[in-house]
PDB file of N, CA and C in Angstrom:
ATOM      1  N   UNK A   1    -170.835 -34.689 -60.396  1.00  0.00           N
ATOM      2  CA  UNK A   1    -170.498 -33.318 -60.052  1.00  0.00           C
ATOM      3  C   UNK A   1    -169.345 -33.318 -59.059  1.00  0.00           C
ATOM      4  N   UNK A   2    -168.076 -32.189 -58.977  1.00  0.00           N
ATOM      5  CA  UNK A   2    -167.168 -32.097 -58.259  1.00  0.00           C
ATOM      6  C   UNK A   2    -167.568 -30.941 -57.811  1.00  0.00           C
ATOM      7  N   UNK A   3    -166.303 -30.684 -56.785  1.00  0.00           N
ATOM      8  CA  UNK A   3    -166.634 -29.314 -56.143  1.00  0.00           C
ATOM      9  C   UNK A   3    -165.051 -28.780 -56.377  1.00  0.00           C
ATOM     10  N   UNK A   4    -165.311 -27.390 -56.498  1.00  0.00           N
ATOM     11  CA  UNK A   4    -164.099 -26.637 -57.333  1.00  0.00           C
ATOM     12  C   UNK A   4    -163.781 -25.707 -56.090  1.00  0.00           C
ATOM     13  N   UNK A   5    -162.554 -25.418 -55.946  1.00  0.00           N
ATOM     14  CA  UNK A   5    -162.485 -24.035 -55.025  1.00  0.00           C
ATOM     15  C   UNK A   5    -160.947 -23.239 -55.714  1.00  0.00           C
ATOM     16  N   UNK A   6    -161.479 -22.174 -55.444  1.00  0.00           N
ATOM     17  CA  UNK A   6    -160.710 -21.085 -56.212  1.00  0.00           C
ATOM     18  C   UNK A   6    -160.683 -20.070 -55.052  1.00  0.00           C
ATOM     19  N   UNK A   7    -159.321 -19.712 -54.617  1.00  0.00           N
ATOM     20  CA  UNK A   7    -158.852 -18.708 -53.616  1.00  0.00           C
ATOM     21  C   UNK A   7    -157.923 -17.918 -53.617  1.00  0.00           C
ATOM     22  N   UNK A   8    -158.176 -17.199 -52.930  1.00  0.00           N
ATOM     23  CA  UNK A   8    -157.225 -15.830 -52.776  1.00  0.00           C
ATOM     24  C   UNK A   8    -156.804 -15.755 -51.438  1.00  0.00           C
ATOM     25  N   UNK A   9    -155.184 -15.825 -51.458  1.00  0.00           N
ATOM     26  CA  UNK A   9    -154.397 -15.658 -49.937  1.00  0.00           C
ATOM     27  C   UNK A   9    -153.587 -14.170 -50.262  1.00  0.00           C
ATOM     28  N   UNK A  10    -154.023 -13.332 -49.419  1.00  0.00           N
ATOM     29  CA  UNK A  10    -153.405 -11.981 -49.199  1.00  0.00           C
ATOM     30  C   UNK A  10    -152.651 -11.924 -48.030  1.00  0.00           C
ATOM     31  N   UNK A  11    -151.280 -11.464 -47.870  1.00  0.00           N
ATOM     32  CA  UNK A  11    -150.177 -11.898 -47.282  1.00  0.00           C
ATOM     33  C   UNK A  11    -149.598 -11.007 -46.569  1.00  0.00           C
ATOM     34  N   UNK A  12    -149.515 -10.661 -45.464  1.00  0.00           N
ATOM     35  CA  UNK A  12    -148.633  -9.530 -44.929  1.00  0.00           C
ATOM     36  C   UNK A  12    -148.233  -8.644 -45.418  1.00  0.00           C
ATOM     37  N   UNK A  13    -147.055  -9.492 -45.796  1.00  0.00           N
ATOM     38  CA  UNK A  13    -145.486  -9.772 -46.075  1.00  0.00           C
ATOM     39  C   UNK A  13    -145.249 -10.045 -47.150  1.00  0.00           C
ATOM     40  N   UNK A  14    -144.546  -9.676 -48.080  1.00  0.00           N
ATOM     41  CA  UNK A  14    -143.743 -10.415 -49.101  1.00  0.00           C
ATOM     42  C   UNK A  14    -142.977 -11.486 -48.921  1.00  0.00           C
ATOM     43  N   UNK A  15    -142.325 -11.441 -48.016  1.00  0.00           N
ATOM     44  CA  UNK A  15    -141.345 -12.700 -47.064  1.00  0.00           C
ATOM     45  C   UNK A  15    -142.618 -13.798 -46.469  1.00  0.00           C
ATOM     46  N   UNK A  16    -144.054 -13.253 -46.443  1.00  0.00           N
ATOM     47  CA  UNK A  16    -144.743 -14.584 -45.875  1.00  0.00           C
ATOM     48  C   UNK A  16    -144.903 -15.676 -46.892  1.00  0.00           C
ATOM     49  N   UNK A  17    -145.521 -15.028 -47.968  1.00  0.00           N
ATOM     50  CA  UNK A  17    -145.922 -15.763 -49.351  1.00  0.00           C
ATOM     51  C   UNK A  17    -144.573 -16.574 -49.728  1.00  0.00           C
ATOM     52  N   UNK A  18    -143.277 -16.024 -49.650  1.00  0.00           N
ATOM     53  CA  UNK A  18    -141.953 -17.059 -49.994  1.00  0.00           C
ATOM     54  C   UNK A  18    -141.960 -17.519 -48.859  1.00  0.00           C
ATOM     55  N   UNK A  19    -142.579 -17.916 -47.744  1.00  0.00           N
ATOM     56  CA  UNK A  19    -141.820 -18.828 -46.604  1.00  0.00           C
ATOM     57  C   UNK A  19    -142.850 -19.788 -46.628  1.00  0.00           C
ATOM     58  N   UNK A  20    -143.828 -19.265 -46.919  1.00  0.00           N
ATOM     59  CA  UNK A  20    -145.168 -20.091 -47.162  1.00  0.00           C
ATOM     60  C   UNK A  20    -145.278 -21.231 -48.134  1.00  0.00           C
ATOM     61  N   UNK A  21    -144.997 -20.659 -49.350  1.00  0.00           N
ATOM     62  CA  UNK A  21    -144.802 -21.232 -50.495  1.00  0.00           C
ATOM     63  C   UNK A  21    -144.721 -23.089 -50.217  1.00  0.00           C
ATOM     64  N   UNK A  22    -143.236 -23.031 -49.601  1.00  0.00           N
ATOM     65  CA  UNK A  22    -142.892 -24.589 -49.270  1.00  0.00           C
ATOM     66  C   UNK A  22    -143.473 -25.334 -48.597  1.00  0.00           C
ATOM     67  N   UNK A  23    -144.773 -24.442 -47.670  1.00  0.00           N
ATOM     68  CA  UNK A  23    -145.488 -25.226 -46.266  1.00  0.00           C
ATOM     69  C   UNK A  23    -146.338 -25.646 -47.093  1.00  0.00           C
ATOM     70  N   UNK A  24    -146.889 -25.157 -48.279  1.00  0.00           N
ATOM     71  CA  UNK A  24    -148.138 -25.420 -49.121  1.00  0.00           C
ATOM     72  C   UNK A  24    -147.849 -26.793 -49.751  1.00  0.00           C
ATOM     73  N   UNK A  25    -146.587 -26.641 -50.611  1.00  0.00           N
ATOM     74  CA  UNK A  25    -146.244 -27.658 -51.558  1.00  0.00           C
ATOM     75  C   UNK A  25    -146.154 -28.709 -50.583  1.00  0.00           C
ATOM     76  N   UNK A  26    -145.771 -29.213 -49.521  1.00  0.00           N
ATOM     77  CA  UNK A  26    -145.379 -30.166 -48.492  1.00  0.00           C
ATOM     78  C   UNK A  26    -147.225 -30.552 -48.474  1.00  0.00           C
ATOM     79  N   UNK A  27    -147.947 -29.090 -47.881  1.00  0.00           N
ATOM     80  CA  UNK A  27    -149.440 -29.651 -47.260  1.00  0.00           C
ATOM     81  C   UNK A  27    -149.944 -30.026 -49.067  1.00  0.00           C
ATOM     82  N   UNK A  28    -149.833 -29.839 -49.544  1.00  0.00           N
ATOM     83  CA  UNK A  28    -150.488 -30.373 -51.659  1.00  0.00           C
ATOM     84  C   UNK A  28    -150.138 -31.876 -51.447  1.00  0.00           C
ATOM     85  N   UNK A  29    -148.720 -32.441 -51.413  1.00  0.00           N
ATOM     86  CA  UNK A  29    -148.057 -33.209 -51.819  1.00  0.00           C
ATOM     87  C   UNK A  29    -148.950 -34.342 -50.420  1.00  0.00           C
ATOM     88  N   UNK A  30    -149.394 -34.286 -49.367  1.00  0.00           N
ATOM     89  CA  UNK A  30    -150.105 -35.032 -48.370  1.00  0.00           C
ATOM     90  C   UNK A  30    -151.584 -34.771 -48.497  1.00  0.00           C
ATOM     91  N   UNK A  31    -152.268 -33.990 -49.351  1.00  0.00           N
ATOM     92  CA  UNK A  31    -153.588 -33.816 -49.293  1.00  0.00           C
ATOM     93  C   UNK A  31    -153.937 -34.749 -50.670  1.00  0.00           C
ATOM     94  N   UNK A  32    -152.907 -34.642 -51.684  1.00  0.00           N
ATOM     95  CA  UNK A  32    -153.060 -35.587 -53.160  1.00  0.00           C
ATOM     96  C   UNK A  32    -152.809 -37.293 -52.828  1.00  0.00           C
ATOM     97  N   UNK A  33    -152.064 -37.403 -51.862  1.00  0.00           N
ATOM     98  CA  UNK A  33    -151.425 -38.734 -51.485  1.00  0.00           C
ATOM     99  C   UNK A  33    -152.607 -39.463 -50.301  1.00  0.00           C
ATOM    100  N   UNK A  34    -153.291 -38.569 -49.268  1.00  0.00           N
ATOM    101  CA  UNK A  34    -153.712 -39.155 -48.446  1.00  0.00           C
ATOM    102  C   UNK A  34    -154.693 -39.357 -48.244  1.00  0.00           C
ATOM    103  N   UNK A  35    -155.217 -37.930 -49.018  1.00  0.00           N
ATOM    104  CA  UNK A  35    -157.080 -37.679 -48.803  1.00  0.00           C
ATOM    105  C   UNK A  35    -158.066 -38.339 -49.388  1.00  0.00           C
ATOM    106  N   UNK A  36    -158.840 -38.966 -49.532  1.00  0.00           N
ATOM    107  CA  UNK A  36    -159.636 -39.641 -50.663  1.00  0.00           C
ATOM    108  C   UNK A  36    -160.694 -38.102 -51.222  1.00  0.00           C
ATOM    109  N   UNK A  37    -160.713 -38.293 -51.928  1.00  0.00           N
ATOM    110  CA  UNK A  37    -161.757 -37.113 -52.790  1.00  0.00           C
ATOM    111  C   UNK A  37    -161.025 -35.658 -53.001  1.00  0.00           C
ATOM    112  N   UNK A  38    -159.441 -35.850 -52.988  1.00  0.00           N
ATOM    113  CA  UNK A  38    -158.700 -34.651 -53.509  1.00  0.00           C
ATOM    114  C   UNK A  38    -158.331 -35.222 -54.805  1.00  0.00           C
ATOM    115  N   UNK A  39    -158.774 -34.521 -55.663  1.00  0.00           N
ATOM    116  CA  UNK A  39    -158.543 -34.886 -57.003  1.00  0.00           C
ATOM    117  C   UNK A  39    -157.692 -33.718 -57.908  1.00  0.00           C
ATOM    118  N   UNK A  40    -157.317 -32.527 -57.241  1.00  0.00           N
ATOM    119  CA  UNK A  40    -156.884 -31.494 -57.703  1.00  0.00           C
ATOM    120  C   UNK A  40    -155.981 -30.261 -56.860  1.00  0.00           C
ATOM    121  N   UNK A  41    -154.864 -30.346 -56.877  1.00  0.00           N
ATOM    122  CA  UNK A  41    -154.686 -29.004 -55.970  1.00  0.00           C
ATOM    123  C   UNK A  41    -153.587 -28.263 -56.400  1.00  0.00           C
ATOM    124  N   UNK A  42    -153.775 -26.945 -56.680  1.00  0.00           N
ATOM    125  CA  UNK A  42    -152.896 -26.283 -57.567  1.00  0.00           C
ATOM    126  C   UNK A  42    -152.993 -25.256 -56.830  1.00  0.00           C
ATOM    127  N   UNK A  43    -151.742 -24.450 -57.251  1.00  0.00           N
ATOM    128  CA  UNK A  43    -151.409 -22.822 -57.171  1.00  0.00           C
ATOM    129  C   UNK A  43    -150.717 -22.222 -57.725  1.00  0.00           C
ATOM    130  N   UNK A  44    -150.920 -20.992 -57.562  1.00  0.00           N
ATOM    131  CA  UNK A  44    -150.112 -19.989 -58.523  1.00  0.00           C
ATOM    132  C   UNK A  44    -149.917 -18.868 -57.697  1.00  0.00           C
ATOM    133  N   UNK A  45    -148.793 -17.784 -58.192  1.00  0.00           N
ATOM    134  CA  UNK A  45    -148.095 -16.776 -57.303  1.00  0.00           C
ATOM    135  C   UNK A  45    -148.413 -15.675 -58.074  1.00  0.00           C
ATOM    136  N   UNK A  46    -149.268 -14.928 -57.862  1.00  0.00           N
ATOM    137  CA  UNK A  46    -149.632 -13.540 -58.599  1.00  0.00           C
ATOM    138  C   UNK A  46    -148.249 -12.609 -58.878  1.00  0.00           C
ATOM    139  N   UNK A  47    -148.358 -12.413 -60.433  1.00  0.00           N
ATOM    140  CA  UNK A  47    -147.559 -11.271 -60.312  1.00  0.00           C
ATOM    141  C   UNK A  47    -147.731 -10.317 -60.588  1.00  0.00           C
ATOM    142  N   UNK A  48    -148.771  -9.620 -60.084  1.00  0.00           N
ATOM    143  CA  UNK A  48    -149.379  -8.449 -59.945  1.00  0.00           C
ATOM    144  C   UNK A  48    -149.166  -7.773 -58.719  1.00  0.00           C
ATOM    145  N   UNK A  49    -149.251  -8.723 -57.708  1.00  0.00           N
ATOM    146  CA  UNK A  49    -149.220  -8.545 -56.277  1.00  0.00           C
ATOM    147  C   UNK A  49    -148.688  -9.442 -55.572  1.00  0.00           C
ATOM    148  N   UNK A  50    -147.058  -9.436 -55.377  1.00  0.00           N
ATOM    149  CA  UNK A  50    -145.840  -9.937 -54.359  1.00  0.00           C
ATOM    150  C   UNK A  50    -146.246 -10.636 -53.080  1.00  0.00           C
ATOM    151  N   UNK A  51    -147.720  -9.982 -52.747  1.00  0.00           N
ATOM    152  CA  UNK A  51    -148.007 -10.628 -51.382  1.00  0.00           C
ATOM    153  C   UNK A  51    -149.518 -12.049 -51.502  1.00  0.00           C
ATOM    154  N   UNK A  52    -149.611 -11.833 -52.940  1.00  0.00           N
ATOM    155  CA  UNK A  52    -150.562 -12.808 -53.220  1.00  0.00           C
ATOM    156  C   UNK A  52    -150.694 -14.141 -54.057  1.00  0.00           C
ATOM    157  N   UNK A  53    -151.299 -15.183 -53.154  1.00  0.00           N
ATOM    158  CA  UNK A  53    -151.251 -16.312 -53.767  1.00  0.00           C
ATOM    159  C   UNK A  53    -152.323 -17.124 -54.585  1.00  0.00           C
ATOM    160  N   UNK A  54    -152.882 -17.618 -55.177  1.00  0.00           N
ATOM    161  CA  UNK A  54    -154.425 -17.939 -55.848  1.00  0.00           C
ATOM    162  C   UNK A  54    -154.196 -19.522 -55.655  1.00  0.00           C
ATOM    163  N   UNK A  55    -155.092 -19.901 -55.303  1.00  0.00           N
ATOM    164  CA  UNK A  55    -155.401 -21.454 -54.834  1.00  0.00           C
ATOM    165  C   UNK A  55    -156.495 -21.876 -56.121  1.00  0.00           C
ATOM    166  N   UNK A  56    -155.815 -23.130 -56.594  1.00  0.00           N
ATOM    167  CA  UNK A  56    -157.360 -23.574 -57.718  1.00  0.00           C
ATOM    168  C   UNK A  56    -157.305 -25.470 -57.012  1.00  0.00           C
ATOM    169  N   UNK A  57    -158.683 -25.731 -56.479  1.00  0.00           N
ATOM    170  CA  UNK A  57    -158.367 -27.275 -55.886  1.00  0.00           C
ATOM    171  C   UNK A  57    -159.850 -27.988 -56.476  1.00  0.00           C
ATOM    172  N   UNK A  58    -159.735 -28.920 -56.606  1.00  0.00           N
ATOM    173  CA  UNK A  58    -161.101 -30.063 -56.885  1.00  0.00           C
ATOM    174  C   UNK A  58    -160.893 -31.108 -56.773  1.00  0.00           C
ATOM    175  N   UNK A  59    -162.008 -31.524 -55.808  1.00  0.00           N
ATOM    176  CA  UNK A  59    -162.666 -32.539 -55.029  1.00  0.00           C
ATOM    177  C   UNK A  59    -164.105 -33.406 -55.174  1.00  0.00           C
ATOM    178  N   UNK A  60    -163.747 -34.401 -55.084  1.00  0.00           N
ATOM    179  CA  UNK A  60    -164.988 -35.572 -55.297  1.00  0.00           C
ATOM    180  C   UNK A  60    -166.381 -34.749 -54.812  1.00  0.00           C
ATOM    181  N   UNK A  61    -166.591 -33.790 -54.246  1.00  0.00           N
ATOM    182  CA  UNK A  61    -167.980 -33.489 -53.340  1.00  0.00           C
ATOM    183  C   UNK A  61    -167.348 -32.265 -52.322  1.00  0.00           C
ATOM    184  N   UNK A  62    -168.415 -32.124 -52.280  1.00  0.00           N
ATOM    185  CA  UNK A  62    -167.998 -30.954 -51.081  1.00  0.00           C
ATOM    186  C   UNK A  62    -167.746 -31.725 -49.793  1.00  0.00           C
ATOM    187  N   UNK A  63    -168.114 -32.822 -49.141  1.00  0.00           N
ATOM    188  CA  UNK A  63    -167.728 -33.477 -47.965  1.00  0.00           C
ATOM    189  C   UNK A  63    -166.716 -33.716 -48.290  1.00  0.00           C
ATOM    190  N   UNK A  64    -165.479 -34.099 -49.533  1.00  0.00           N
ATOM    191  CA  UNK A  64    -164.492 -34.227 -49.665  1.00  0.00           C
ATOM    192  C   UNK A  64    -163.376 -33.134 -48.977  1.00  0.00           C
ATOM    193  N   UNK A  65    -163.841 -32.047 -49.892  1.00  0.00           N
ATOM    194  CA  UNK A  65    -163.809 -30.738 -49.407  1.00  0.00           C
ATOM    195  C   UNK A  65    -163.441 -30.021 -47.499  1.00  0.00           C
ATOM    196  N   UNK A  66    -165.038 -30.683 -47.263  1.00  0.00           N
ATOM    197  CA  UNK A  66    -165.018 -30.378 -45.940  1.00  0.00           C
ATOM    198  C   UNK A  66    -163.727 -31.229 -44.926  1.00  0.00           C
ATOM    199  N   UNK A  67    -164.047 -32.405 -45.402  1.00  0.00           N
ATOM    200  CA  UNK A  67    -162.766 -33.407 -44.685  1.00  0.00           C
ATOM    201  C   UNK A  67    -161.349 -32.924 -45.018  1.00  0.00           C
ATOM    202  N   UNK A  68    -160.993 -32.208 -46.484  1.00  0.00           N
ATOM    203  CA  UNK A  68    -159.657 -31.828 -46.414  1.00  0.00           C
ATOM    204  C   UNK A  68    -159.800 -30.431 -45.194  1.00  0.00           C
ATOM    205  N   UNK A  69    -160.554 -29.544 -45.487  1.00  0.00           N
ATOM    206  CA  UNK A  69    -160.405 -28.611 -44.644  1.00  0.00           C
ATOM    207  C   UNK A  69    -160.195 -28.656 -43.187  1.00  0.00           C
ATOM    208  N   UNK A  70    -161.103 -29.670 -42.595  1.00  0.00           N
ATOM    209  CA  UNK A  70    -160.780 -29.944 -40.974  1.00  0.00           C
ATOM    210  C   UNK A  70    -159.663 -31.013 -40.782  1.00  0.00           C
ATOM    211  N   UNK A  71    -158.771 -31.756 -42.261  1.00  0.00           N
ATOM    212  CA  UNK A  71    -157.999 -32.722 -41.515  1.00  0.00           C
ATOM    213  C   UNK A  71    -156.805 -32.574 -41.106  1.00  0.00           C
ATOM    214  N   UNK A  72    -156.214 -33.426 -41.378  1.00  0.00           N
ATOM    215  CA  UNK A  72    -154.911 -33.242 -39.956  1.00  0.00           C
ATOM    216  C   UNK A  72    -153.271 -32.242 -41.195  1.00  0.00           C
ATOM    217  N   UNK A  73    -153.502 -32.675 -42.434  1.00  0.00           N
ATOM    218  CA  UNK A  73    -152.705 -31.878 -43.290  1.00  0.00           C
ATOM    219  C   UNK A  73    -153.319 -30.247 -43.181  1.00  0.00           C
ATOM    220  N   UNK A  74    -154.342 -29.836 -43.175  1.00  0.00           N
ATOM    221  CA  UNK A  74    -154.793 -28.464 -42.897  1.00  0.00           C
ATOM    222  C   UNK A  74    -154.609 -28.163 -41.529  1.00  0.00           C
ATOM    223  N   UNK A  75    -154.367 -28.910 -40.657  1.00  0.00           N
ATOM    224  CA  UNK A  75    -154.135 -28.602 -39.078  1.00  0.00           C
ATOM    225  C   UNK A  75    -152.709 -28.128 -38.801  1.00  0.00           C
ATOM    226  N   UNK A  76    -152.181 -29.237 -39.497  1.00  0.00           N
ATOM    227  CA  UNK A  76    -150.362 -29.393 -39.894  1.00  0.00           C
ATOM    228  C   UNK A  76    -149.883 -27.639 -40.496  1.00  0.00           C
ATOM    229  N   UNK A  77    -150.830 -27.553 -41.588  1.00  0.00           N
ATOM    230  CA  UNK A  77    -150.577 -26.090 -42.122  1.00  0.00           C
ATOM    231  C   UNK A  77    -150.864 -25.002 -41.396  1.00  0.00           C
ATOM    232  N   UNK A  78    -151.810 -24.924 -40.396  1.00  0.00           N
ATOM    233  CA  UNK A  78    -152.304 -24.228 -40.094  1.00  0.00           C
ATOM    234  C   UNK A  78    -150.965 -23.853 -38.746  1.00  0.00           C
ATOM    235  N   UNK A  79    -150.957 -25.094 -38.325  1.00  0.00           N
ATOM    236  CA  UNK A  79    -149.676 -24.917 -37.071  1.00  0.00           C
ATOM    237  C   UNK A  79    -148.381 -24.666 -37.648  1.00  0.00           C
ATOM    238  N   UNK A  80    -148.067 -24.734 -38.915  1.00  0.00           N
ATOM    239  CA  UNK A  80    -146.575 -24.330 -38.952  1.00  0.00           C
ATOM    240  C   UNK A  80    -146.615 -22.539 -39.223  1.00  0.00           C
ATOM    241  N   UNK A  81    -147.605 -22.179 -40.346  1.00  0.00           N
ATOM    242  CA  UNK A  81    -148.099 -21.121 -40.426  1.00  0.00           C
ATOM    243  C   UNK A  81    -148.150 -20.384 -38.901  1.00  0.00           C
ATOM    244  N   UNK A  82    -148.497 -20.568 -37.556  1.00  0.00           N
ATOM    245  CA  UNK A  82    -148.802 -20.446 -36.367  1.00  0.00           C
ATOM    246  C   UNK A  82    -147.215 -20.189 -36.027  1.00  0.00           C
ATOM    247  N   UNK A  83    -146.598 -20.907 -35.938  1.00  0.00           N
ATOM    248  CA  UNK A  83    -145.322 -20.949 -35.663  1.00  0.00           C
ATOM    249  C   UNK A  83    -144.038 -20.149 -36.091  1.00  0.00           C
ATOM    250  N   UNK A  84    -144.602 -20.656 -37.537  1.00  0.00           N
ATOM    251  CA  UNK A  84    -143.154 -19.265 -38.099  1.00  0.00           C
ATOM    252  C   UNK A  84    -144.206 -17.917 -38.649  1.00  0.00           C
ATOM    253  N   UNK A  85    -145.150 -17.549 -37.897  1.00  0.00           N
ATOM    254  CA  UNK A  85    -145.657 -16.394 -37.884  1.00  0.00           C
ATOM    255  C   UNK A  85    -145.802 -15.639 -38.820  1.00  0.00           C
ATOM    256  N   UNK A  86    -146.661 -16.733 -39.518  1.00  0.00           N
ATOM    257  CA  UNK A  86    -146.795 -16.098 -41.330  1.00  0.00           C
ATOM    258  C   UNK A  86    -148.425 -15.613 -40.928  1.00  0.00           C
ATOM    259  N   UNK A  87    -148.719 -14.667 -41.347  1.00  0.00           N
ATOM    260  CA  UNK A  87    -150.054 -14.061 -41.878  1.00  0.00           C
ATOM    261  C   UNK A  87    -150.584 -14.294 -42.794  1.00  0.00           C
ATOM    262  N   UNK A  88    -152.060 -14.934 -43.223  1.00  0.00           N
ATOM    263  CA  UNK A  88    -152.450 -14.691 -44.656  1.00  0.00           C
ATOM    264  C   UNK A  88    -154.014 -14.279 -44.210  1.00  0.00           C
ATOM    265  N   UNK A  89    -154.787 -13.978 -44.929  1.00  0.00           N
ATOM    266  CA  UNK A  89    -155.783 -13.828 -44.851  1.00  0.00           C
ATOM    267  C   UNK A  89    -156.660 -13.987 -46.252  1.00  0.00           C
ATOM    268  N   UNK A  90    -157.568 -15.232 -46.588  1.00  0.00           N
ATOM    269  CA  UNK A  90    -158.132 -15.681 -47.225  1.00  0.00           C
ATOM    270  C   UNK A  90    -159.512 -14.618 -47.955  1.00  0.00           C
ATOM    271  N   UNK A  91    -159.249 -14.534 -49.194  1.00  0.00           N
ATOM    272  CA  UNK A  91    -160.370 -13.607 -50.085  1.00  0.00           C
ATOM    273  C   UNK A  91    -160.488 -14.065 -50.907  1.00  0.00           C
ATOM    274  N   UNK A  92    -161.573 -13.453 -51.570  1.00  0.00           N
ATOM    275  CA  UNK A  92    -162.097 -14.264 -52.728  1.00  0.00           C
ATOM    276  C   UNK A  92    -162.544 -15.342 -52.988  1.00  0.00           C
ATOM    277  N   UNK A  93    -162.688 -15.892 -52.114  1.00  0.00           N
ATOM    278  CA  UNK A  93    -163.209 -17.477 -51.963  1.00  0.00           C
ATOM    279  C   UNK A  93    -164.346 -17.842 -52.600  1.00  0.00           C
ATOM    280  N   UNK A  94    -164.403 -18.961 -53.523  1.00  0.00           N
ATOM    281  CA  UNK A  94    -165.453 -19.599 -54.424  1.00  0.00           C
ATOM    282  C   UNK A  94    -165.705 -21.069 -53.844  1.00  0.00           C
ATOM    283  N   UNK A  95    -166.529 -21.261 -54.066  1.00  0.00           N
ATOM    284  CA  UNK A  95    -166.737 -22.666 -54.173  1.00  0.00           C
ATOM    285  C   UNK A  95    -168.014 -23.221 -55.185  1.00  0.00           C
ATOM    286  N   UNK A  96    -167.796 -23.780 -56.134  1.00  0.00           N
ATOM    287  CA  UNK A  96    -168.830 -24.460 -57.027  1.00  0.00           C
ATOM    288  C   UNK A  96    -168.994 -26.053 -57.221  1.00  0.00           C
ATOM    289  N   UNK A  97    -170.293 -26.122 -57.416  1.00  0.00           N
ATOM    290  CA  UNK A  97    -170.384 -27.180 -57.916  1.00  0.00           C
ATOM    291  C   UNK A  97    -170.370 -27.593 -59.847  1.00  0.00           C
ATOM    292  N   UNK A  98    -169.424 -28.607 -60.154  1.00  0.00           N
ATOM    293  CA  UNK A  98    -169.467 -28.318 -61.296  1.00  0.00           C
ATOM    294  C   UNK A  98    -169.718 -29.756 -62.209  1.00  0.00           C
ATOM    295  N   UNK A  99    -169.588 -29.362 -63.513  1.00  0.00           N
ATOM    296  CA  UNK A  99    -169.631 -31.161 -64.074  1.00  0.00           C
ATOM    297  C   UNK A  99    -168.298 -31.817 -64.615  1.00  0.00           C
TER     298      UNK A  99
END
């Protein structure tokens, strides 16, 4: 069994989601390379809604999971996000266990 997560980032700004965009692909490209039990991390840019982003990621386990969430690439994101004063606010959030 893996653990799946499927999210929704709702965005200020229209200008957050494009400034954002690149902080993500940078934090993807170190969470696939570094993490053990990231086995999946994708996104997509709604075009329904300019300010929204949909997250689809899967992981060995949910402790996989948990370790990407508290590690130092989600810290990294979290502080540049902090910095160039992007807003998002996380909805829709799933998490399953699956086969």
């Amino acid at each position: 069994m893996v653990y799946m997560i499927n999210a929704t980032l709702d965005f200020k700004l229209t200008e957050d989601r494009a400034r954002f965009v690149p902080l993500l692909q940078a934090h993807r490209k170190r969470s696939l390379e570094n993490e053990v039990g990231t086995l999946r991390f994708d996104f997509s840019l709604s075009i329904e809604d300019d300010k929204q982003l949909l997250l689809q990621e899967l992981y060995e386990s949910r402790e996989a999971f948990d370790a990407h969430w508290n590690g130092d690439s989600s810290k990294t994101l979290l502080g540049e996000c902090e910095a160039m004063d992007i807003e998002a606010e996380i909805k829709g959030w799933h998490g399953a266990m699956v086969d």
